[in-house]
PDB file of N, CA and C in Angstrom:
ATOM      1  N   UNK A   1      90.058 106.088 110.202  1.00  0.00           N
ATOM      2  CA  UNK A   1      91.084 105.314 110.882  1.00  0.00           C
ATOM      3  C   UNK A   1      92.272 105.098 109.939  1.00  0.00           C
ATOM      4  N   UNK A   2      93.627 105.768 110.430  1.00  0.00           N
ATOM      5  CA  UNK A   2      94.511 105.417 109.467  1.00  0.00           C
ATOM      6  C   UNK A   2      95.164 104.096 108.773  1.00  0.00           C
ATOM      7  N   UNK A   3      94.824 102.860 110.095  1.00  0.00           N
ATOM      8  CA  UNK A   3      95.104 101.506 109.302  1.00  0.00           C
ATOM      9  C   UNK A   3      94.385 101.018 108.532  1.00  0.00           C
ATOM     10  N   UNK A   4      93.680 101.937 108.992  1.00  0.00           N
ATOM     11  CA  UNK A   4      91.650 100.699 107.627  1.00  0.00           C
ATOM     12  C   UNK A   4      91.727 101.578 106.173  1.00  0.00           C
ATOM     13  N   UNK A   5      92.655 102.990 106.150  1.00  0.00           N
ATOM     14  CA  UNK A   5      92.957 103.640 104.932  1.00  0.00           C
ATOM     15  C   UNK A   5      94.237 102.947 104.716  1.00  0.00           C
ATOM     16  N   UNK A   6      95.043 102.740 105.092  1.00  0.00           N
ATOM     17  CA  UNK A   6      96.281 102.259 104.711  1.00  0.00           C
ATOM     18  C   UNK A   6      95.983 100.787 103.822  1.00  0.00           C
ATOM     19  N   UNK A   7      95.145  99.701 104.284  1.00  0.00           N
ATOM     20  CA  UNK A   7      94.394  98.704 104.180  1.00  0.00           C
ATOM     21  C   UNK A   7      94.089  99.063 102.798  1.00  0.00           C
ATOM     22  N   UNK A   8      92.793 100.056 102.718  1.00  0.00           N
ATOM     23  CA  UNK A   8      92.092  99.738 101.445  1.00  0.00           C
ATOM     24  C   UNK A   8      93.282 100.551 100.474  1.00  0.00           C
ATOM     25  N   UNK A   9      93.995 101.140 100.661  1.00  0.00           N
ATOM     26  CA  UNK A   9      95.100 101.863  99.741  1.00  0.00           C
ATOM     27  C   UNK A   9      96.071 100.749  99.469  1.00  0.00           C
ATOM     28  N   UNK A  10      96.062  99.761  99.984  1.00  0.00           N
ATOM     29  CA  UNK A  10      97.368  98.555  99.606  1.00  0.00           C
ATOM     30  C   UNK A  10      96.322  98.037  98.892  1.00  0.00           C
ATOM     31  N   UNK A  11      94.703  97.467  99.025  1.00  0.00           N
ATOM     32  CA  UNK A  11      94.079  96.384  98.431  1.00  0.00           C
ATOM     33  C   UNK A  11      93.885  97.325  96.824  1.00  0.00           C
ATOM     34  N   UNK A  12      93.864  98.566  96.733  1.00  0.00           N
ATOM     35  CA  UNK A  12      93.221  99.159  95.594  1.00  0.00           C
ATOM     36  C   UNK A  12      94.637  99.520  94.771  1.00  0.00           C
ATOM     37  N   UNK A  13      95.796  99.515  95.458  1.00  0.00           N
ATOM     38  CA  UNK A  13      97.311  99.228  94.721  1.00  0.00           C
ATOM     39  C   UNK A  13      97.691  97.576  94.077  1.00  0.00           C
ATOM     40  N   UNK A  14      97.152  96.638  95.364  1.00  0.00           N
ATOM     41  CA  UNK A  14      98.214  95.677  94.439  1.00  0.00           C
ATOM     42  C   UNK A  14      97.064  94.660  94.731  1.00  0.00           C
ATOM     43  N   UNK A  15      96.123  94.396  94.804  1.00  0.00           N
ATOM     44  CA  UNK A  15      94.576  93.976  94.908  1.00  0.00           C
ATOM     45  C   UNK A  15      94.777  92.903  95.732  1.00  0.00           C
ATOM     46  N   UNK A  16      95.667  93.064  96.765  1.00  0.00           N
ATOM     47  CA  UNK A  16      95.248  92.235  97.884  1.00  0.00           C
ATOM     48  C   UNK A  16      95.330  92.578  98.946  1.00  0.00           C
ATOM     49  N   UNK A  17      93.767  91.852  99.752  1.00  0.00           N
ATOM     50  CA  UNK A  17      93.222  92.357 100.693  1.00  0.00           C
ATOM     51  C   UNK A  17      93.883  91.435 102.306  1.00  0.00           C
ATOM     52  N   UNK A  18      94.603  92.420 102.540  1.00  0.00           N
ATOM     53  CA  UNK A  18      95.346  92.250 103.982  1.00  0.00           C
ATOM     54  C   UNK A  18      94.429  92.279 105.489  1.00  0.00           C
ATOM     55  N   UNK A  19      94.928  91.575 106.055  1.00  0.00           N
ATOM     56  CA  UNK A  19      93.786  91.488 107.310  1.00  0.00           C
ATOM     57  C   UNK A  19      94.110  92.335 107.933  1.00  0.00           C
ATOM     58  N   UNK A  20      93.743  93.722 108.791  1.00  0.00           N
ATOM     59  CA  UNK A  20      93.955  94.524 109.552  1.00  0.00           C
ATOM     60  C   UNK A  20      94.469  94.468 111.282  1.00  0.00           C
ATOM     61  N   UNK A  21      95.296  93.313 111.177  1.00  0.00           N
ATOM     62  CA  UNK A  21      95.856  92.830 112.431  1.00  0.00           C
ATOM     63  C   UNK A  21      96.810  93.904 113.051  1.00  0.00           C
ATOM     64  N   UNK A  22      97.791  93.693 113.629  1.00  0.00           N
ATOM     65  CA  UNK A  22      98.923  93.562 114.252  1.00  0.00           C
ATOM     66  C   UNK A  22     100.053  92.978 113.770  1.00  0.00           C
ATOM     67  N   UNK A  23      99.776  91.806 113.506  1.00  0.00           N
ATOM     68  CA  UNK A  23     100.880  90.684 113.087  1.00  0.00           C
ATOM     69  C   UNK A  23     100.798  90.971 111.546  1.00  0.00           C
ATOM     70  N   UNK A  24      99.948  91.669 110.690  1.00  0.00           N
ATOM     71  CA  UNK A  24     100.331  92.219 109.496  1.00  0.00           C
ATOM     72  C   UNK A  24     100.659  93.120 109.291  1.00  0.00           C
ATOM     73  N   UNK A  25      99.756  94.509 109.713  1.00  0.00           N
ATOM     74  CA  UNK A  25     100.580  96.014 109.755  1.00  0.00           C
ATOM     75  C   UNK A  25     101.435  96.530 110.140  1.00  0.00           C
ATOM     76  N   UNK A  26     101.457  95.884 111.920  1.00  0.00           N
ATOM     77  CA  UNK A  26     102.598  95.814 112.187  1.00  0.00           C
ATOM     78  C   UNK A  26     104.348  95.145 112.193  1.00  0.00           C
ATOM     79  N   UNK A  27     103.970  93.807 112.061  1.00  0.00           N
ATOM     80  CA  UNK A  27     105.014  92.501 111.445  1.00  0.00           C
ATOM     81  C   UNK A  27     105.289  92.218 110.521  1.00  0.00           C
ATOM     82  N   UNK A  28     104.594  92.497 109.473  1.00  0.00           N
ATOM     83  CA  UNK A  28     104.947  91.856 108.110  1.00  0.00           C
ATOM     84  C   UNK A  28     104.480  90.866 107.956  1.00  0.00           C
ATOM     85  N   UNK A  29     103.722  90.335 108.517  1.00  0.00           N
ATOM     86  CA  UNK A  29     103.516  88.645 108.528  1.00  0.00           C
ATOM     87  C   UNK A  29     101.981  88.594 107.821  1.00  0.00           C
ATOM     88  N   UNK A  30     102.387  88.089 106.896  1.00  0.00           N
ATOM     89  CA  UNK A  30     101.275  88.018 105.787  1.00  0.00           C
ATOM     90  C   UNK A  30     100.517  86.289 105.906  1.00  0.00           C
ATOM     91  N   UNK A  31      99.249  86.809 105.875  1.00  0.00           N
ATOM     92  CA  UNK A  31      98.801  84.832 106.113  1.00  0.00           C
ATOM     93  C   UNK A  31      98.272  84.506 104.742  1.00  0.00           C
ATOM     94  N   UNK A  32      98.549  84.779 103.424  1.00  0.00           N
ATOM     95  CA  UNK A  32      98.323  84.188 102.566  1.00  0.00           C
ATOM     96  C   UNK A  32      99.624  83.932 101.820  1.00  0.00           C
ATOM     97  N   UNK A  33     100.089  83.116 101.002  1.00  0.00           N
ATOM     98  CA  UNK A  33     101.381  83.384 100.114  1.00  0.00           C
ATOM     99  C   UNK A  33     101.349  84.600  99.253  1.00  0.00           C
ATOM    100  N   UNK A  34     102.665  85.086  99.060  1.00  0.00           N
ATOM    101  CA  UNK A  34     102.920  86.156  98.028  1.00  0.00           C
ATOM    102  C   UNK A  34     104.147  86.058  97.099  1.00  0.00           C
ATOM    103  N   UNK A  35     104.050  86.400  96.069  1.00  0.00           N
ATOM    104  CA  UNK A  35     105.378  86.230  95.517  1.00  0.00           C
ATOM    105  C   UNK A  35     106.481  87.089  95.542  1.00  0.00           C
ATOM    106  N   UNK A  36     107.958  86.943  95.264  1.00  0.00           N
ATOM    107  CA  UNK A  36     108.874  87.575  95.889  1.00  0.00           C
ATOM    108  C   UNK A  36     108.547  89.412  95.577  1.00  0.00           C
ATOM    109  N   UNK A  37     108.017  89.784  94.396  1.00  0.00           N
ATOM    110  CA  UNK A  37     107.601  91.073  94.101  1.00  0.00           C
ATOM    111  C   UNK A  37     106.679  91.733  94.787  1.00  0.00           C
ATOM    112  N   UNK A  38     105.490  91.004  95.328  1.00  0.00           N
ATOM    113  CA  UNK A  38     104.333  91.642  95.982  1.00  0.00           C
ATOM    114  C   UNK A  38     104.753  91.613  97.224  1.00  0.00           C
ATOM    115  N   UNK A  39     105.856  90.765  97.836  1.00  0.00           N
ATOM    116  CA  UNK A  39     106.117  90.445  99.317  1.00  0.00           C
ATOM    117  C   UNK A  39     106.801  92.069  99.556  1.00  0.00           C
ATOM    118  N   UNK A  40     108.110  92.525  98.302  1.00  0.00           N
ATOM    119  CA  UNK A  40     108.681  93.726  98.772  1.00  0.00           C
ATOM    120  C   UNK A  40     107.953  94.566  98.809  1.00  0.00           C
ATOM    121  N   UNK A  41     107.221  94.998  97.742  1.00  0.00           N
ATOM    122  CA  UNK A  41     106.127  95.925  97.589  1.00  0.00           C
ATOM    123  C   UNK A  41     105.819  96.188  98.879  1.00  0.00           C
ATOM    124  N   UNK A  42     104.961  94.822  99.073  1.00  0.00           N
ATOM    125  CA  UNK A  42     103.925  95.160 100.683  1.00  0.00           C
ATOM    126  C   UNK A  42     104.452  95.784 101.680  1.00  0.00           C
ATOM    127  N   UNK A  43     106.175  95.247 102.017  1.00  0.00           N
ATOM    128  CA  UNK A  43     106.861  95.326 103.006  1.00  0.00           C
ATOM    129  C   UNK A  43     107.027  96.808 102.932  1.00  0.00           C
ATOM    130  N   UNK A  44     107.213  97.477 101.823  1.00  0.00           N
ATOM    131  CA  UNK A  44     107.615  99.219 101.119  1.00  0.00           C
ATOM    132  C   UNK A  44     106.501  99.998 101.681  1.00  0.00           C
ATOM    133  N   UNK A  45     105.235  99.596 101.207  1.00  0.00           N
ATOM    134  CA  UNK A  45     104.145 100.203 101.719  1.00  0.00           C
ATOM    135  C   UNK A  45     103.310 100.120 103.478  1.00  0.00           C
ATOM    136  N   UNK A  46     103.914  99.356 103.965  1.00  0.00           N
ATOM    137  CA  UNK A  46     103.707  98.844 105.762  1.00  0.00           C
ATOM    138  C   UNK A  46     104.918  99.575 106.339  1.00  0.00           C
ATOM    139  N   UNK A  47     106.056  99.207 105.920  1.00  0.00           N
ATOM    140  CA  UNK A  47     107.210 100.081 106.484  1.00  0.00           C
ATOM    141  C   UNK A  47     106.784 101.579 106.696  1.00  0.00           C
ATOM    142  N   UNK A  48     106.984 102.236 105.060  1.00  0.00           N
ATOM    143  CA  UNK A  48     106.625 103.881 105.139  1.00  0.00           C
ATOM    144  C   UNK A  48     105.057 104.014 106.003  1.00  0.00           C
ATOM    145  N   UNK A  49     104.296 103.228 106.406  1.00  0.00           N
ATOM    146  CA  UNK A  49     102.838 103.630 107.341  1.00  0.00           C
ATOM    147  C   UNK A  49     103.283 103.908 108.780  1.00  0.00           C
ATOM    148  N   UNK A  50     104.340 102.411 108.879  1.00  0.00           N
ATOM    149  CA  UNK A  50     104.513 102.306 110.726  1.00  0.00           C
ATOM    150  C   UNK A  50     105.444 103.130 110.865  1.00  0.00           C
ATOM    151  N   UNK A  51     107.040 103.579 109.485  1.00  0.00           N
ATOM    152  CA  UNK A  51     107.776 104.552 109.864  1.00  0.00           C
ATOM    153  C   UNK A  51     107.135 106.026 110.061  1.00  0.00           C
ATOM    154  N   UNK A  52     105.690 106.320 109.873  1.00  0.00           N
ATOM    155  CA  UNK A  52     105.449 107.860 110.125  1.00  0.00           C
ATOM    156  C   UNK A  52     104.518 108.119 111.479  1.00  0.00           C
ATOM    157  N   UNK A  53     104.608 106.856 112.334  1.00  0.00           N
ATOM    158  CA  UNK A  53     103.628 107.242 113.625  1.00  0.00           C
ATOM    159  C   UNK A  53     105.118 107.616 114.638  1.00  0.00           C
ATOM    160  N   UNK A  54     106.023 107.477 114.680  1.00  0.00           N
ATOM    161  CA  UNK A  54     106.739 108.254 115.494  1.00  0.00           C
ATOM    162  C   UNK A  54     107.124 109.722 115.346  1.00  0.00           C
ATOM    163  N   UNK A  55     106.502 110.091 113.953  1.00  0.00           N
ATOM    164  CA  UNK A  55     106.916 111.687 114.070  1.00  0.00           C
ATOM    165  C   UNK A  55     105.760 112.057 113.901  1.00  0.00           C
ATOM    166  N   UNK A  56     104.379 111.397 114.538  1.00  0.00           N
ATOM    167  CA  UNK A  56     103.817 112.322 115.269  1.00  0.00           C
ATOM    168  C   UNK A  56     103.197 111.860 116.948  1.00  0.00           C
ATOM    169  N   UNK A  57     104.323 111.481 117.410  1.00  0.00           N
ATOM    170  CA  UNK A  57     103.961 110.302 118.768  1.00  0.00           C
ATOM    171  C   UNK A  57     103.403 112.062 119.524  1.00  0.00           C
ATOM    172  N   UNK A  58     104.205 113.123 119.364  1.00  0.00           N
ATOM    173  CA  UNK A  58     102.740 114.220 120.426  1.00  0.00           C
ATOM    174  C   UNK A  58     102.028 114.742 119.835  1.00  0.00           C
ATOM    175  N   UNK A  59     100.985 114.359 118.690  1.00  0.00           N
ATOM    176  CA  UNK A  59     100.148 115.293 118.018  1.00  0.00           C
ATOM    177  C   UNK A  59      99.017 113.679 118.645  1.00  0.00           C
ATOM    178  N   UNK A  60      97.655 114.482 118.290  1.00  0.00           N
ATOM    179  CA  UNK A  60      96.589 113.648 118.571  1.00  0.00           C
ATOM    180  C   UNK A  60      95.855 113.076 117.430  1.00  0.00           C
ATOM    181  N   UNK A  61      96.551 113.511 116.206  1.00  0.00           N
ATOM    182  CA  UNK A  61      95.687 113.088 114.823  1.00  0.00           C
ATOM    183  C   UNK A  61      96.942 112.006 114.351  1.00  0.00           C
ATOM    184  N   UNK A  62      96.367 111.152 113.263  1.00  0.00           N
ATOM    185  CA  UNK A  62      97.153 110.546 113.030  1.00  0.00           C
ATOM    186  C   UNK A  62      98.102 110.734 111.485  1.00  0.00           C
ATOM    187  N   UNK A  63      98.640 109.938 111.398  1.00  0.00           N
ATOM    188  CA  UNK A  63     100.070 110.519 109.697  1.00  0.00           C
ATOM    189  C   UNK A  63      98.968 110.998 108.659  1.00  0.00           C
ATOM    190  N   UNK A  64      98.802 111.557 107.511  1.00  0.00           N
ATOM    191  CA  UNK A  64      98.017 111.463 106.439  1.00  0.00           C
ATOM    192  C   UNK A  64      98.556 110.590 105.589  1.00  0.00           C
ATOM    193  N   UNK A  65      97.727 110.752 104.915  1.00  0.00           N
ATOM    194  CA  UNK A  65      97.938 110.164 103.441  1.00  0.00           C
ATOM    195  C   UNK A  65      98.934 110.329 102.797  1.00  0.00           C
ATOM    196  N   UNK A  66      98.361 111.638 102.511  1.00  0.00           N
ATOM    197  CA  UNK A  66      99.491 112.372 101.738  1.00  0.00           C
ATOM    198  C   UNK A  66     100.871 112.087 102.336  1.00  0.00           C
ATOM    199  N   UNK A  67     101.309 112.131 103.363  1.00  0.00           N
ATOM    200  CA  UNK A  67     102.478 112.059 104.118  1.00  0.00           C
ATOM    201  C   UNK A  67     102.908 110.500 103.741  1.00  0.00           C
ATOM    202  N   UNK A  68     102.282 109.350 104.150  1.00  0.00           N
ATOM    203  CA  UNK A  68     102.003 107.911 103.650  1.00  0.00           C
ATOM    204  C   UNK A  68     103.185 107.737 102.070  1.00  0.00           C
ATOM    205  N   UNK A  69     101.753 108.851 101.422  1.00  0.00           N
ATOM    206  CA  UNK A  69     102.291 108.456  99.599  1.00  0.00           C
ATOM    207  C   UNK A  69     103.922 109.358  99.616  1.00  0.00           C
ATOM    208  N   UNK A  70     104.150 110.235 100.199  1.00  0.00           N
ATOM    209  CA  UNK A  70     105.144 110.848  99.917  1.00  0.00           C
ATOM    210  C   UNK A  70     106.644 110.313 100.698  1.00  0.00           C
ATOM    211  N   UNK A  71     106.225 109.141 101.582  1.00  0.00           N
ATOM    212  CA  UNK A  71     106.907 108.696 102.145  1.00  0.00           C
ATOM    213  C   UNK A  71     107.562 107.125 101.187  1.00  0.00           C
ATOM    214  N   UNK A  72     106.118 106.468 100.896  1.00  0.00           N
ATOM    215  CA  UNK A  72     106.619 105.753  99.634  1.00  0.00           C
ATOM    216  C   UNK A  72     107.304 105.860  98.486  1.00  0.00           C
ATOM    217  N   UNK A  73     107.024 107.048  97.892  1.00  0.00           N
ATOM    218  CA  UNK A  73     107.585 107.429  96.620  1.00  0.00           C
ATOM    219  C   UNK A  73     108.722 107.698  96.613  1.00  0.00           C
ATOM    220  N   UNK A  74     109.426 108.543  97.946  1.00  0.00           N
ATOM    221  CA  UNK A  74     111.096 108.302  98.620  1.00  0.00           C
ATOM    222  C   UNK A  74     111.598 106.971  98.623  1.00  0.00           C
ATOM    223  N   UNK A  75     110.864 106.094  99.082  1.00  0.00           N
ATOM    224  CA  UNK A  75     111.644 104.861  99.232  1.00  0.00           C
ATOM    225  C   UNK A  75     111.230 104.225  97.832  1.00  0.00           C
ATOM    226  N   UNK A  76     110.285 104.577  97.073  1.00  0.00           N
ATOM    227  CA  UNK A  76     110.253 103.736  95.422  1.00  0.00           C
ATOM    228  C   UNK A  76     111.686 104.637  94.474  1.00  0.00           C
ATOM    229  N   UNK A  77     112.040 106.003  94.910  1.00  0.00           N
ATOM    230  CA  UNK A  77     113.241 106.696  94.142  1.00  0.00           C
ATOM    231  C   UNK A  77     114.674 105.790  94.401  1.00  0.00           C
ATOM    232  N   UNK A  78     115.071 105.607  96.106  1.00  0.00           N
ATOM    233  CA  UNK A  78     115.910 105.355  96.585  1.00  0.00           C
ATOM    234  C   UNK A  78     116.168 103.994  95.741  1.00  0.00           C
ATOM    235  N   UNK A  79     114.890 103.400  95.506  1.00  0.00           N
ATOM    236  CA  UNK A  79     114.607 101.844  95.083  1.00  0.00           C
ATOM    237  C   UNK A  79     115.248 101.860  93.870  1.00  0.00           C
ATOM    238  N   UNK A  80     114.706 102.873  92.928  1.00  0.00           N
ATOM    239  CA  UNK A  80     115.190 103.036  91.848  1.00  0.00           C
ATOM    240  C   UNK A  80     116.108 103.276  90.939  1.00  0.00           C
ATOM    241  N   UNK A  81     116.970 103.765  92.132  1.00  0.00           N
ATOM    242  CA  UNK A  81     118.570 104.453  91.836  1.00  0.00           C
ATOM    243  C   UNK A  81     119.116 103.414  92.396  1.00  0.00           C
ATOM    244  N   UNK A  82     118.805 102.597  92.886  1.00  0.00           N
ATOM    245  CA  UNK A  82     120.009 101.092  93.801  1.00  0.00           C
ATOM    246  C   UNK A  82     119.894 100.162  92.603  1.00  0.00           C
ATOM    247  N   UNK A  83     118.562  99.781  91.892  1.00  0.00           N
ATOM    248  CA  UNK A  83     118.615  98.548  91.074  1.00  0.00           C
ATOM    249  C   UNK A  83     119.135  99.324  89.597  1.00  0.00           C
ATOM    250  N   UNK A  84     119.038 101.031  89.095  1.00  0.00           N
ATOM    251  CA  UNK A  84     119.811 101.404  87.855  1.00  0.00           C
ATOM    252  C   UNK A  84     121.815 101.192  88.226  1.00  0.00           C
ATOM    253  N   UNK A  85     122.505 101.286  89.651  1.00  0.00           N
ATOM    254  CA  UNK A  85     122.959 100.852  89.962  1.00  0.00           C
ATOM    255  C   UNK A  85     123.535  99.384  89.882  1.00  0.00           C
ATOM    256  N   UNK A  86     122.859  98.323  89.747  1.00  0.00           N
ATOM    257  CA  UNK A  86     123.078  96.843  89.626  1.00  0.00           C
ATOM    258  C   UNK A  86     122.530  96.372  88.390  1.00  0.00           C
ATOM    259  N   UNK A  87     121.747  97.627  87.631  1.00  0.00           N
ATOM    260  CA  UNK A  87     121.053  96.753  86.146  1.00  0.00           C
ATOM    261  C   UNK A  87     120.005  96.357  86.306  1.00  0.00           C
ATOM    262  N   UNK A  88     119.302  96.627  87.234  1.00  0.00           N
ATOM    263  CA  UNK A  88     117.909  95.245  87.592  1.00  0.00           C
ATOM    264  C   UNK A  88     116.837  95.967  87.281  1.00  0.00           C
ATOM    265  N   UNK A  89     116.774  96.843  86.105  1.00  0.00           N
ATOM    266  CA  UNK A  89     115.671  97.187  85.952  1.00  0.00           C
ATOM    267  C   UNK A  89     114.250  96.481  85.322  1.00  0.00           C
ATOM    268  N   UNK A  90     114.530  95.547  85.621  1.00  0.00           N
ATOM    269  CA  UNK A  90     113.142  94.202  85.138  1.00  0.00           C
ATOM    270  C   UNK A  90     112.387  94.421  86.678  1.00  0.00           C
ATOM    271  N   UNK A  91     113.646  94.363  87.553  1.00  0.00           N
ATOM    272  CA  UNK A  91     112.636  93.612  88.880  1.00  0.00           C
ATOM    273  C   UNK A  91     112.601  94.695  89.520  1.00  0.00           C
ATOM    274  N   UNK A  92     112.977  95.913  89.345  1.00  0.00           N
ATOM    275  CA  UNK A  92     112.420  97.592  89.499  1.00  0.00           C
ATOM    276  C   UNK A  92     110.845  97.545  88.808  1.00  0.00           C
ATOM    277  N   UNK A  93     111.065  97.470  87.931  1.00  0.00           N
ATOM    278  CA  UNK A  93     109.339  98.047  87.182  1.00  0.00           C
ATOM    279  C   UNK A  93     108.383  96.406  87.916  1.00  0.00           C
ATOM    280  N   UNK A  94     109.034  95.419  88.190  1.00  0.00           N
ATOM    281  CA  UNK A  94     107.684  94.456  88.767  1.00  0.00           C
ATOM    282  C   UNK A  94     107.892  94.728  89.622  1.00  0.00           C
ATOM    283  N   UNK A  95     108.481  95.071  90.384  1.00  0.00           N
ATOM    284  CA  UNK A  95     107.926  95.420  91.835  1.00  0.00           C
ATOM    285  C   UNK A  95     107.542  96.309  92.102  1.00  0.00           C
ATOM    286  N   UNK A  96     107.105  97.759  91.223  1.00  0.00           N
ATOM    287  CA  UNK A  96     106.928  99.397  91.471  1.00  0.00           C
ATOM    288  C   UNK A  96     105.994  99.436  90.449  1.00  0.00           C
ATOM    289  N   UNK A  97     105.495  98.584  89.507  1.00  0.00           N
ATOM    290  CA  UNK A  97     104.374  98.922  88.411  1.00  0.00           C
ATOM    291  C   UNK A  97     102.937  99.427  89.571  1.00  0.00           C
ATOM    292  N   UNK A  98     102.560  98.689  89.736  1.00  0.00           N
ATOM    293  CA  UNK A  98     101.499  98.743  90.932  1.00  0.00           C
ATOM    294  C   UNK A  98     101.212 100.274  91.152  1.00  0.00           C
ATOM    295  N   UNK A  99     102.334 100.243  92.567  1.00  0.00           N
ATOM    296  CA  UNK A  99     102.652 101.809  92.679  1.00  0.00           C
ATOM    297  C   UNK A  99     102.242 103.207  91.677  1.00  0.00           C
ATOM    298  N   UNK A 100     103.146 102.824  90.461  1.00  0.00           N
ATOM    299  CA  UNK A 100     103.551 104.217  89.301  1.00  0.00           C
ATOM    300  C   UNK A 100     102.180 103.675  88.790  1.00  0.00           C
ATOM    301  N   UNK A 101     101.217 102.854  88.569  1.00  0.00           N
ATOM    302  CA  UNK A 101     100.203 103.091  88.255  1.00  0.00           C
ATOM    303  C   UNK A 101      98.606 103.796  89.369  1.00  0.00           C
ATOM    304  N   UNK A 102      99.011 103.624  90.644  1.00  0.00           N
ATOM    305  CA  UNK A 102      98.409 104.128  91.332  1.00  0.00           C
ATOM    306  C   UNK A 102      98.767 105.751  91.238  1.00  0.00           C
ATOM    307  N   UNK A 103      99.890 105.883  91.353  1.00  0.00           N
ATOM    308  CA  UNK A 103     100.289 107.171  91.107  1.00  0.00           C
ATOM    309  C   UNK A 103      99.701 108.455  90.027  1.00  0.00           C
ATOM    310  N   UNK A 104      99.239 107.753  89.093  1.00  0.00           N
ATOM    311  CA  UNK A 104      99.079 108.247  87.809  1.00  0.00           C
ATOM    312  C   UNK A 104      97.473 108.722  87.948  1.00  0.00           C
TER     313      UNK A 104
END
């Protein structure tokens, strides 16, 4: 099931375990507190899941993984070139450590 992989791929990235709702995978709406770094993160990694079920709304299988991670890592580059842009490379690496260590 691609949300219950998406699930344990966020809990084994940033070690918290998200409830497999609606109102989280799909909304953003997180029922525990998070801090401003783990909130974008999460939002980075839920976005790129729900942005890849419309390009395959006529196939019968669902996004991969692979497609998932390669969809994140676009939006962790884009991320990366906006805050070398403004200087913010403190709150680039806390909010993308997670990530570039899953990556590795």
């Amino acid at each position: 099931d691609y949300w219950r992989k998406i699930a344990n791929l966020i809990r084994t990235i940033t070690g918290i375990n998200l409830p497999q709702t609606p109102e989280t995978m799909l909304f953003l709406t997180y029922p525990q507190p998070l801090n401003k770094r783990q909130r974008i993160l999460l939002n980075h990694l839920l976005t790129a899941a729900n942005a890849l079920n419309p390009t395959m709304w006529k196939q019968t299988t669902a996004p991969t993984i692979r497609a998932w991670i390669a969809r994140v890592d676009s939006i962790r580059k884009m991320e990366e070139l906006a805050y070398s842009f403004t200087l913010k490379y403190d709150e680039y690496h806390t909010t993308w450590t997670p990530w570039l260590q899953f990556l590795q």
